[in-house]
PDB file of N, CA and C in Angstrom:
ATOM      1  N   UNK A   1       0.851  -1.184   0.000  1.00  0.00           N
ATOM      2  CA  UNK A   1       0.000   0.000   0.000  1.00  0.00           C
ATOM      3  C   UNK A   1       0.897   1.247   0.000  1.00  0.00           C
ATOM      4  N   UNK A   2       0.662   2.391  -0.993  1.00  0.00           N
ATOM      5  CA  UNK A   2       1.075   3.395  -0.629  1.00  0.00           C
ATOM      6  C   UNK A   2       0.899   4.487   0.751  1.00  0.00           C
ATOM      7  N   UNK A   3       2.036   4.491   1.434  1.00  0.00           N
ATOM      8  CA  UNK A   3       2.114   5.443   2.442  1.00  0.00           C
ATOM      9  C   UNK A   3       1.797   7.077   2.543  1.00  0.00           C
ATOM     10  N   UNK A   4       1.532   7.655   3.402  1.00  0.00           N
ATOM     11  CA  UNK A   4       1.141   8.942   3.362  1.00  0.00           C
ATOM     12  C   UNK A   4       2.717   9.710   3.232  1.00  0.00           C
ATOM     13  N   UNK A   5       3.493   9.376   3.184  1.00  0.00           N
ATOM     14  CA  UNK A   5       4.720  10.267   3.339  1.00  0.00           C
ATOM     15  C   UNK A   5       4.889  10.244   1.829  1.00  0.00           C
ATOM     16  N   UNK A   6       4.341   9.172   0.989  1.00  0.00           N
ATOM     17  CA  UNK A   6       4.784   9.046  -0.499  1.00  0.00           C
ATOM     18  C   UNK A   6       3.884   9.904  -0.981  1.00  0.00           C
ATOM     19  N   UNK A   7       2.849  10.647  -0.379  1.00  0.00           N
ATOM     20  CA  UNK A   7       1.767  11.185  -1.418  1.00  0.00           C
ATOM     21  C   UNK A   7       1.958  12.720  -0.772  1.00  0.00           C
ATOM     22  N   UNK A   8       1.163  13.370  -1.364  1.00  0.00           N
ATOM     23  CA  UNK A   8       1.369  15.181  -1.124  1.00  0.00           C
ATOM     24  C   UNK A   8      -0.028  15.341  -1.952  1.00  0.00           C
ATOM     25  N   UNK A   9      -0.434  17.024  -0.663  1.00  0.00           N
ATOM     26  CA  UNK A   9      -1.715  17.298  -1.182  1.00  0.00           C
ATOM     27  C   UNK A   9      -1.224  18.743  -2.026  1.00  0.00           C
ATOM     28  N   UNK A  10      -1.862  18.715  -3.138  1.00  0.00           N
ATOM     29  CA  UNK A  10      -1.592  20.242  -3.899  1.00  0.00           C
ATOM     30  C   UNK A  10      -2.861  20.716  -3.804  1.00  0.00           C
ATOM     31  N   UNK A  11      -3.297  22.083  -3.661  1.00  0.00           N
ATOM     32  CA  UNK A  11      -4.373  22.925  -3.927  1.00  0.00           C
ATOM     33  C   UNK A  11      -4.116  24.192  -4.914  1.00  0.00           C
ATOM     34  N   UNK A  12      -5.128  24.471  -6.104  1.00  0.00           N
ATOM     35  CA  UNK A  12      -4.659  24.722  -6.590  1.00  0.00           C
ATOM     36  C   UNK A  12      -5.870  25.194  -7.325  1.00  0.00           C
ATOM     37  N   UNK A  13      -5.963  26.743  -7.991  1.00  0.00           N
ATOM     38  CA  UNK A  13      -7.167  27.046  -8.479  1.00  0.00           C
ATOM     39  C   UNK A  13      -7.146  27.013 -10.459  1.00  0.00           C
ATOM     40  N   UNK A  14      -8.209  26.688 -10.728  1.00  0.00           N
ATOM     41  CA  UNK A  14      -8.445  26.645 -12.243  1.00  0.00           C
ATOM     42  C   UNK A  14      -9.567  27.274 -12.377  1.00  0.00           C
ATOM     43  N   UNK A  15      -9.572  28.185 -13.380  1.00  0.00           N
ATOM     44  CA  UNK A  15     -10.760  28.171 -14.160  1.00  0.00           C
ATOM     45  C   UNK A  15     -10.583  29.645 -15.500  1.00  0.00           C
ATOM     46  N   UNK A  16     -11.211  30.582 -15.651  1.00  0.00           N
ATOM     47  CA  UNK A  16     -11.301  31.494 -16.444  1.00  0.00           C
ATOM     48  C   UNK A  16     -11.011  32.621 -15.756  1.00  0.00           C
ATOM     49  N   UNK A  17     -10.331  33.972 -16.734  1.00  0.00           N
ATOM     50  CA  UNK A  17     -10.468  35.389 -15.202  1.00  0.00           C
ATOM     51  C   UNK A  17     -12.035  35.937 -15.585  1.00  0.00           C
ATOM     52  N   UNK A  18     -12.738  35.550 -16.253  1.00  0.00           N
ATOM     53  CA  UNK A  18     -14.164  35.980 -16.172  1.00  0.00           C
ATOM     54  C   UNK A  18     -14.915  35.740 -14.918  1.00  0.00           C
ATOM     55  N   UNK A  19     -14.205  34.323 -14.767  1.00  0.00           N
ATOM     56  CA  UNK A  19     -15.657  33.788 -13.710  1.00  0.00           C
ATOM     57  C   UNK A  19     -14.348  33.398 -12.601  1.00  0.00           C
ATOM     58  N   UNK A  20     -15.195  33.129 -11.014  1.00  0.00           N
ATOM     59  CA  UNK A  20     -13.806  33.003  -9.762  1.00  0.00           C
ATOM     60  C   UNK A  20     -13.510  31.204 -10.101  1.00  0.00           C
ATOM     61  N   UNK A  21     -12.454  31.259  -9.860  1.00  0.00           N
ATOM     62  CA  UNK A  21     -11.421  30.160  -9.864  1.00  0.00           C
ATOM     63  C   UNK A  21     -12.049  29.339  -9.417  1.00  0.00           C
ATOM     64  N   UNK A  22     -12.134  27.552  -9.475  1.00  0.00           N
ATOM     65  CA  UNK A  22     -12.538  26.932  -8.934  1.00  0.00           C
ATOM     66  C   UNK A  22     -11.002  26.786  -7.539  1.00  0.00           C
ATOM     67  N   UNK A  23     -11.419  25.839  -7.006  1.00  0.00           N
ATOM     68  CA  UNK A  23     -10.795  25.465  -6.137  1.00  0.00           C
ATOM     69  C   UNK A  23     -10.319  23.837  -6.021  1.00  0.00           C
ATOM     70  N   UNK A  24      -9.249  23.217  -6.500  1.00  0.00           N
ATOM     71  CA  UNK A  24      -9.263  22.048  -6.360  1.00  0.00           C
ATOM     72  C   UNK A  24      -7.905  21.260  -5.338  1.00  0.00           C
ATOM     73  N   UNK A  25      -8.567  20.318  -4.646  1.00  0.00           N
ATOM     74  CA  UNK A  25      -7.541  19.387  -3.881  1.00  0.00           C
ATOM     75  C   UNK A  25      -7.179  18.152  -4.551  1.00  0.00           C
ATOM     76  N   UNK A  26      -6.029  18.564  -4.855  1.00  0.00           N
ATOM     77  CA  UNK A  26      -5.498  17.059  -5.576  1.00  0.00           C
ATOM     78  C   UNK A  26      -4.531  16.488  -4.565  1.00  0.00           C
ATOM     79  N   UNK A  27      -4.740  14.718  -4.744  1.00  0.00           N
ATOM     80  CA  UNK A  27      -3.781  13.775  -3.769  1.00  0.00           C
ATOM     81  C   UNK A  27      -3.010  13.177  -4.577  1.00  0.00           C
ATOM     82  N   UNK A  28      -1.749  13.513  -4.559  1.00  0.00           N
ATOM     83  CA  UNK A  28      -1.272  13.382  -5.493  1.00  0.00           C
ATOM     84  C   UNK A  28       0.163  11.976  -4.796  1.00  0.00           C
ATOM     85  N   UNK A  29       0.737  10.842  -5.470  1.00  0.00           N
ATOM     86  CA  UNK A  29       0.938   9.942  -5.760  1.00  0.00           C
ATOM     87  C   UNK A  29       2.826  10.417  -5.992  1.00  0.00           C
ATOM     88  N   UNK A  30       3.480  10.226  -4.795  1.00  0.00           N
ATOM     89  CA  UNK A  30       4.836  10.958  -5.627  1.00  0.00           C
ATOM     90  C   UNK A  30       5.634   9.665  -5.877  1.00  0.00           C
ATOM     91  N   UNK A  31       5.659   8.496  -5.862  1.00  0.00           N
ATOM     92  CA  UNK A  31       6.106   7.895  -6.425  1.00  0.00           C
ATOM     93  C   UNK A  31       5.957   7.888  -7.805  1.00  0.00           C
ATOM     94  N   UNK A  32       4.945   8.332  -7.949  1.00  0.00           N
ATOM     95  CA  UNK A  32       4.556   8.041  -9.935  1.00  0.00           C
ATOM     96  C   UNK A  32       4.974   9.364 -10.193  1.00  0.00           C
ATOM     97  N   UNK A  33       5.021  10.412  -9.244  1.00  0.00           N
ATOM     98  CA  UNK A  33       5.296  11.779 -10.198  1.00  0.00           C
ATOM     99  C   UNK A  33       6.042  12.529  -8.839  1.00  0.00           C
ATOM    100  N   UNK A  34       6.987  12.510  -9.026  1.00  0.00           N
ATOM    101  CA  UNK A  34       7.787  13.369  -7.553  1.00  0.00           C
ATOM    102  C   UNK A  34       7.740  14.903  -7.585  1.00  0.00           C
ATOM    103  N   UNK A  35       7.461  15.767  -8.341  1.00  0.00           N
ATOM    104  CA  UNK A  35       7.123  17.103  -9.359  1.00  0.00           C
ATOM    105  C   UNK A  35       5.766  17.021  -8.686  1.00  0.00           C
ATOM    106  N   UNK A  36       4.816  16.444  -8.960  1.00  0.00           N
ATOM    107  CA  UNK A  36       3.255  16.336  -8.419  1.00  0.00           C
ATOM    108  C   UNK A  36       3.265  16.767  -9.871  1.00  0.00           C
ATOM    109  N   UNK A  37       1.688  18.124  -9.415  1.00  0.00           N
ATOM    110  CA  UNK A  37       1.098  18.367 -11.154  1.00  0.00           C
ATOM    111  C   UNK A  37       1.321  19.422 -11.498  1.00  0.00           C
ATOM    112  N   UNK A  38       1.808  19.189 -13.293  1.00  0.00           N
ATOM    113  CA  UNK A  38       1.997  19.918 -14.146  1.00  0.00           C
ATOM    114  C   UNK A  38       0.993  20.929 -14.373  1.00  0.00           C
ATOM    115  N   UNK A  39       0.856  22.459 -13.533  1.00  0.00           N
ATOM    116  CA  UNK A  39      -0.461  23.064 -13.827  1.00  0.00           C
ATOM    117  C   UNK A  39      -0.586  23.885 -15.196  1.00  0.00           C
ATOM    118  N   UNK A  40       0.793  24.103 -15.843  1.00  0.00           N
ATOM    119  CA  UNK A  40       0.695  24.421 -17.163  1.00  0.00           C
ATOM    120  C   UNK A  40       0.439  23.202 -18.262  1.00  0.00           C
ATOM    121  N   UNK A  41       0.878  21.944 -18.146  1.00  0.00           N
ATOM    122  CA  UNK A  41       0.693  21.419 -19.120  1.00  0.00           C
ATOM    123  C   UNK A  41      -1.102  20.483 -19.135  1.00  0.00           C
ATOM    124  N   UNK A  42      -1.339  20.298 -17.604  1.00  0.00           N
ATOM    125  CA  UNK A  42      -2.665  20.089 -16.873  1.00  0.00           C
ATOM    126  C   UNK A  42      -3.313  21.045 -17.844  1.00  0.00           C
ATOM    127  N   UNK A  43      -3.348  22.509 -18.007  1.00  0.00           N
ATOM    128  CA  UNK A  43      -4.061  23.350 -18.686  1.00  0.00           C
ATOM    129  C   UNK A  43      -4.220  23.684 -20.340  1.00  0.00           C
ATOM    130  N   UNK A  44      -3.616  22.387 -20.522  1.00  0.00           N
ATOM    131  CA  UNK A  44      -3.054  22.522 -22.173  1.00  0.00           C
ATOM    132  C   UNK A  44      -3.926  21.369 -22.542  1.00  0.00           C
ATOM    133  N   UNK A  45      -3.889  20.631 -21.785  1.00  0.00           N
ATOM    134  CA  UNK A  45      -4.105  19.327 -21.964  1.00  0.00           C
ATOM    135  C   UNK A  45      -6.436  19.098 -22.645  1.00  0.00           C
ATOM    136  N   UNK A  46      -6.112  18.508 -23.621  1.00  0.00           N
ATOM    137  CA  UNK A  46      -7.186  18.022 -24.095  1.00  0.00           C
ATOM    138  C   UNK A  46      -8.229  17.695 -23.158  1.00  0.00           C
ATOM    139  N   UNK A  47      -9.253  18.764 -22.781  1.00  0.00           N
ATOM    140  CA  UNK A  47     -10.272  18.496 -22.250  1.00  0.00           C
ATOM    141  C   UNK A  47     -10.789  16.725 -22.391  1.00  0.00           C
ATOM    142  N   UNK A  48     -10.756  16.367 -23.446  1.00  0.00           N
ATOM    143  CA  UNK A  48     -11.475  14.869 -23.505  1.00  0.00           C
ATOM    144  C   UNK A  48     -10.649  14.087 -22.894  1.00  0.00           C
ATOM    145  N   UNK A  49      -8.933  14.296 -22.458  1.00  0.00           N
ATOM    146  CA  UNK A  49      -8.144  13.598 -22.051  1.00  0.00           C
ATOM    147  C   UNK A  49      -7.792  14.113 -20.813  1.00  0.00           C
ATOM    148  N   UNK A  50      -8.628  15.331 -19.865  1.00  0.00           N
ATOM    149  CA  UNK A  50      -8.105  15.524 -18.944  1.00  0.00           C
ATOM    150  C   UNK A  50      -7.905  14.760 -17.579  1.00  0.00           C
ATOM    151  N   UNK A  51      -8.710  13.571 -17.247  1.00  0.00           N
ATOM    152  CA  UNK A  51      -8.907  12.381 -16.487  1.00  0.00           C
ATOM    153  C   UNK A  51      -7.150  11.644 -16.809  1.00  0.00           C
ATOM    154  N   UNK A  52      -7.055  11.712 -18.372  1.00  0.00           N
ATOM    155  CA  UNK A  52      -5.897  10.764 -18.373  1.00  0.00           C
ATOM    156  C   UNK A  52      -4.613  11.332 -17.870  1.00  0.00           C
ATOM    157  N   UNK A  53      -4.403  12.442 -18.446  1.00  0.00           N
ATOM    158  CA  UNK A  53      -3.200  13.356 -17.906  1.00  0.00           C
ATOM    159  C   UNK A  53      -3.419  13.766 -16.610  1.00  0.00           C
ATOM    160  N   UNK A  54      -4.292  13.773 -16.173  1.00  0.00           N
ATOM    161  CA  UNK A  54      -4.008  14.019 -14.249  1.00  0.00           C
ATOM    162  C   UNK A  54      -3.908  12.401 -13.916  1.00  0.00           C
ATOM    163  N   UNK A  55      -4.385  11.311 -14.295  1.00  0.00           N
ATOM    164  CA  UNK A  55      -3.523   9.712 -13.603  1.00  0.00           C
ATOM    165  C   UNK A  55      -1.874   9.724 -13.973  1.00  0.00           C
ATOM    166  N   UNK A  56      -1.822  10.150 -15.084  1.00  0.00           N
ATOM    167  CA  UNK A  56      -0.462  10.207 -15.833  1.00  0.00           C
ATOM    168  C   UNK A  56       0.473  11.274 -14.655  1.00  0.00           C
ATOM    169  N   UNK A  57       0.116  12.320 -14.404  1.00  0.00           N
ATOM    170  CA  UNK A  57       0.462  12.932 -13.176  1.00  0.00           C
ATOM    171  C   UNK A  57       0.831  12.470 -11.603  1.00  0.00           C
ATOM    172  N   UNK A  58       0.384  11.223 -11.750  1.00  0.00           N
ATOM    173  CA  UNK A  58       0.112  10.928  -9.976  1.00  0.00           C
ATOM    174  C   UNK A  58      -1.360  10.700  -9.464  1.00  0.00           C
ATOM    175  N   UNK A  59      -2.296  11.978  -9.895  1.00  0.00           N
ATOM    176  CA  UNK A  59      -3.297  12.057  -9.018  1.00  0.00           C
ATOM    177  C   UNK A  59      -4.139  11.204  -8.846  1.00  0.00           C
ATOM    178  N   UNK A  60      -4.264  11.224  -7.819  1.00  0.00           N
ATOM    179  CA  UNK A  60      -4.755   9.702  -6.814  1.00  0.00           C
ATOM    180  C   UNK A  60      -6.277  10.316  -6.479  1.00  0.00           C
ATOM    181  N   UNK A  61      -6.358  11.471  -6.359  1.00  0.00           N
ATOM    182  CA  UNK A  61      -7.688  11.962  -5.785  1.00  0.00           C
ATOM    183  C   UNK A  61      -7.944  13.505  -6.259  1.00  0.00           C
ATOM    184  N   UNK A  62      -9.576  13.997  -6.344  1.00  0.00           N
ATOM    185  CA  UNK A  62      -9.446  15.099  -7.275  1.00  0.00           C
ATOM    186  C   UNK A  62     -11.057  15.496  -6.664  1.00  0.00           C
ATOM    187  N   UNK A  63     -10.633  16.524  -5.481  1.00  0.00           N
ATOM    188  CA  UNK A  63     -12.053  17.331  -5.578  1.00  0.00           C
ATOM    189  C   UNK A  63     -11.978  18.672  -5.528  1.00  0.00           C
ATOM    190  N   UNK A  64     -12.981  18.891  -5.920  1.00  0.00           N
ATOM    191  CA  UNK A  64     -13.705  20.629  -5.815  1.00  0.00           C
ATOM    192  C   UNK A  64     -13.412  21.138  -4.318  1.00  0.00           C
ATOM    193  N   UNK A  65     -13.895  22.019  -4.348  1.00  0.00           N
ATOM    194  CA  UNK A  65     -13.602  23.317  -2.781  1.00  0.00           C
ATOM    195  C   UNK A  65     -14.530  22.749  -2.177  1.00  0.00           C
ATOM    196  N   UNK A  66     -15.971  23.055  -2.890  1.00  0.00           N
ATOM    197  CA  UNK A  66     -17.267  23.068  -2.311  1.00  0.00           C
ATOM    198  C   UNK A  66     -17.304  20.783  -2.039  1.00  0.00           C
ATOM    199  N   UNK A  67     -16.937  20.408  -2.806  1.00  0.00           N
ATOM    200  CA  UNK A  67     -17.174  18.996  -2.355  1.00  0.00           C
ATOM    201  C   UNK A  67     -16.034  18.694  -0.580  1.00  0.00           C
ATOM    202  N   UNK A  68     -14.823  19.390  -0.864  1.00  0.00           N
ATOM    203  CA  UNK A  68     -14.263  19.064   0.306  1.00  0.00           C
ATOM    204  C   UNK A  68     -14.729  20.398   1.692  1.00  0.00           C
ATOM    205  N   UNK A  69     -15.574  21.319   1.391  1.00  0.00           N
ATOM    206  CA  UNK A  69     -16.125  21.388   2.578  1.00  0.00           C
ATOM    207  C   UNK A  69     -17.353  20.824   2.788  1.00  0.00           C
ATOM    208  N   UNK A  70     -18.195  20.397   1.977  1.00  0.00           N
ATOM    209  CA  UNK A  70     -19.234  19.297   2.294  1.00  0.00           C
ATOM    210  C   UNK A  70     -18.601  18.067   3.181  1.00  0.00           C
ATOM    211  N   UNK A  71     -17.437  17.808   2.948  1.00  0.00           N
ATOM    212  CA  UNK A  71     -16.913  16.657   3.525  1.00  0.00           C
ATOM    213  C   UNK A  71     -16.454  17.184   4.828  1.00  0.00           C
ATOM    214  N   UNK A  72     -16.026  18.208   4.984  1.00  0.00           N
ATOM    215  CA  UNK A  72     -15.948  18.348   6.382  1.00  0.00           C
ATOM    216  C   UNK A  72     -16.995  18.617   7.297  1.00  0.00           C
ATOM    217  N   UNK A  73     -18.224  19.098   6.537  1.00  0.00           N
ATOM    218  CA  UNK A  73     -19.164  19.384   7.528  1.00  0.00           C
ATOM    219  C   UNK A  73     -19.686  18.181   8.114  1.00  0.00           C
ATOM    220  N   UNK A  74     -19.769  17.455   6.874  1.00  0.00           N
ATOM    221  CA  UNK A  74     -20.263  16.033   7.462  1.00  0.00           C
ATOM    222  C   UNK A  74     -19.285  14.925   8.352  1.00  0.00           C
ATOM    223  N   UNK A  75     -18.443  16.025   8.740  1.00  0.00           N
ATOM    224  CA  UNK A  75     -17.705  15.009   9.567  1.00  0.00           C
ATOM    225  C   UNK A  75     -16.187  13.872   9.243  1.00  0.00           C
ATOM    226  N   UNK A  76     -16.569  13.592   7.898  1.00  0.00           N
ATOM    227  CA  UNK A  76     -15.945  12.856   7.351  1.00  0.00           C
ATOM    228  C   UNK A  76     -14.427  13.025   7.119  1.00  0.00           C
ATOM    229  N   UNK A  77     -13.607  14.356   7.127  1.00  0.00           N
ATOM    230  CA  UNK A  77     -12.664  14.606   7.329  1.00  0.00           C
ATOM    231  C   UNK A  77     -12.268  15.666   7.878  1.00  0.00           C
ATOM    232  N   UNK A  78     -11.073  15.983   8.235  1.00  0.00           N
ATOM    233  CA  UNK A  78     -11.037  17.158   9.194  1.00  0.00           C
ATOM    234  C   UNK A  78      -9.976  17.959   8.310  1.00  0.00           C
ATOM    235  N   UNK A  79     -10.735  19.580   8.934  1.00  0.00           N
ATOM    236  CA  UNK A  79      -9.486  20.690   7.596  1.00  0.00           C
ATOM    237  C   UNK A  79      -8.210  20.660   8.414  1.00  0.00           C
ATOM    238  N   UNK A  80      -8.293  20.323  10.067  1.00  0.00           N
ATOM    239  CA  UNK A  80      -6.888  20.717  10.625  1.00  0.00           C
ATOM    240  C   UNK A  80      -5.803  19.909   9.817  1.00  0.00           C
ATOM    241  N   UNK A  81      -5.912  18.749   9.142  1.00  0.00           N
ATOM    242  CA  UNK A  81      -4.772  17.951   8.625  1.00  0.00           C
ATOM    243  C   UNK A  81      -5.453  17.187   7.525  1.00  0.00           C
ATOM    244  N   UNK A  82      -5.669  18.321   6.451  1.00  0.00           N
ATOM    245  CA  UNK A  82      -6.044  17.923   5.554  1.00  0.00           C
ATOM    246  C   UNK A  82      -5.645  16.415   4.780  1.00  0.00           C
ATOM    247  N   UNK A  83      -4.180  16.596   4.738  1.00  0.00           N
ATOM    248  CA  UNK A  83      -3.687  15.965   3.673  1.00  0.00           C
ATOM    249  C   UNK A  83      -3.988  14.174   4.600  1.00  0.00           C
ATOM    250  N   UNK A  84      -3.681  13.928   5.581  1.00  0.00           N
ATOM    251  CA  UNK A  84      -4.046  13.500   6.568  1.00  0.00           C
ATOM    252  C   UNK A  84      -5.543  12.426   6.407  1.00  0.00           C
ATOM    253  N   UNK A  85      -6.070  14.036   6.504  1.00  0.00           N
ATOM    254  CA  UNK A  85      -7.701  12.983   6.014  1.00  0.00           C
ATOM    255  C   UNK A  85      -7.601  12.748   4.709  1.00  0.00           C
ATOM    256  N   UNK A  86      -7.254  13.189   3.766  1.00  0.00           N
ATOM    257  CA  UNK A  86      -8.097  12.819   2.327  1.00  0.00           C
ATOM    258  C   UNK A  86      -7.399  11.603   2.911  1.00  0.00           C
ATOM    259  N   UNK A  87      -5.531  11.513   2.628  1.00  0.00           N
ATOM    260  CA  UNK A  87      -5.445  10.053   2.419  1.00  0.00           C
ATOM    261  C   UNK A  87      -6.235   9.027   3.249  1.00  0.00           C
ATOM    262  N   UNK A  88      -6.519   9.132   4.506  1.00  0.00           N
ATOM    263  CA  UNK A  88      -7.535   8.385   5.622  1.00  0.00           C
ATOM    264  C   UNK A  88      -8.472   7.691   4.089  1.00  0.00           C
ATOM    265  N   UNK A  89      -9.419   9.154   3.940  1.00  0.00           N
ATOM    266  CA  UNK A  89     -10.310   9.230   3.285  1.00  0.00           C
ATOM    267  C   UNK A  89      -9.983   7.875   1.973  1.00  0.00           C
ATOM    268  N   UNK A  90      -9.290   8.066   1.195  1.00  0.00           N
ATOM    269  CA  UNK A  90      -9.153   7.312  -0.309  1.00  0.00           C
ATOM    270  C   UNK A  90      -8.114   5.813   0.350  1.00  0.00           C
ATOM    271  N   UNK A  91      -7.871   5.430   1.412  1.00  0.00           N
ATOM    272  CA  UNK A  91      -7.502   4.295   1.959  1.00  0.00           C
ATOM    273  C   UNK A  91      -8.887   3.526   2.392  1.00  0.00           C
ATOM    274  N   UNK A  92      -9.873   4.449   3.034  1.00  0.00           N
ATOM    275  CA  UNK A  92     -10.865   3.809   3.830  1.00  0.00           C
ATOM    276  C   UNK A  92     -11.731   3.673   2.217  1.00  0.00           C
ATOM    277  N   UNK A  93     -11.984   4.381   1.514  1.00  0.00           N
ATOM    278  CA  UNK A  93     -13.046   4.166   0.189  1.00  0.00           C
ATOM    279  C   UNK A  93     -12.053   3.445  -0.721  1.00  0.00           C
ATOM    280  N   UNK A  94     -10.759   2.482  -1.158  1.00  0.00           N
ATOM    281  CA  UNK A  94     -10.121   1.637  -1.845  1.00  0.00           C
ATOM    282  C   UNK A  94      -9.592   2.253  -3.013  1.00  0.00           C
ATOM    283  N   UNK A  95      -9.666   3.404  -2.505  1.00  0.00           N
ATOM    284  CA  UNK A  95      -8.749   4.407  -3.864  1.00  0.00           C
ATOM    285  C   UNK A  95      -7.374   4.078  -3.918  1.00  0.00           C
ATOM    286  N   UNK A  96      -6.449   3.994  -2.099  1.00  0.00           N
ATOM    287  CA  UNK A  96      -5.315   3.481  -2.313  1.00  0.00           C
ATOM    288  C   UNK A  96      -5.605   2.341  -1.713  1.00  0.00           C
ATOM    289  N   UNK A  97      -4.798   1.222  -2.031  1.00  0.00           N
ATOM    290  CA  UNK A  97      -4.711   0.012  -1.604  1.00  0.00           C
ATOM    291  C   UNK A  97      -3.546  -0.659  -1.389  1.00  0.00           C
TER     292      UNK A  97
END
C-alpha cells in the first residue's frame, strides 16, 4: 500500500479570469510523479483527455472546494490535517490500496 509520506496534497485554483477560480484538492501519488502536477501542461491538456493526464500525473484523488467542505461538515474529514484525512479518506473508500 502506498504510504502517506509518499503522497502530497496540492491545492490549486483553475478556471477562467471571467468567472472566480474553482478550487481544487489534488492527492497526489509521488512515487509516480515526484514534481506532483503539471499546472501548465494540466491546462493545455485536451479536455477529452483531462482524467488521463491528471492519472499520468500521480493524481490519486481530485475534488472541488465546495465537495471538500461538504466533507468536512459532514464530519468525514477534518481541515486541521487535511492531507491526513483525504489520504484516511481514499484508503478507507479503496482508492489506495
Amino acid at each position: 500500500m502506498l504510504d502517506k509520506e509518499n503522497t502530497k496534497l496540492e491545492i490549486f485554483g483553475f478556471g477562467d479570469e471571467e468567472n472566480d477560480e474553482d478550487s481544487f484538492y489534488c492527492l497526489v501519488n509521488l512515487t509516480k510523479s515526484p514534481e506532483g502536477i503539471d499546472l501548465e501542461k494540466l491546462s493545455n491538456a485536451d479536455p477529452r483527455k483531462f482524467d488521463e493526464v491528471l492519472n499520468e500525473m500521480g493524481c490519486i484523488l481530485l475534488l472541488r472546494g465546495d465537495e471538500v467542505e461538504e466533507l468536512i461538515e459532514r464530519g468525514d474529514i477534518s481541515d486541521s490535517n487535511l492531507h491526513k484525512s483525504l489520504y484516511d479518506l481514499a484508503v478507507e473508500e479503496g482508492i489506495i490500496q
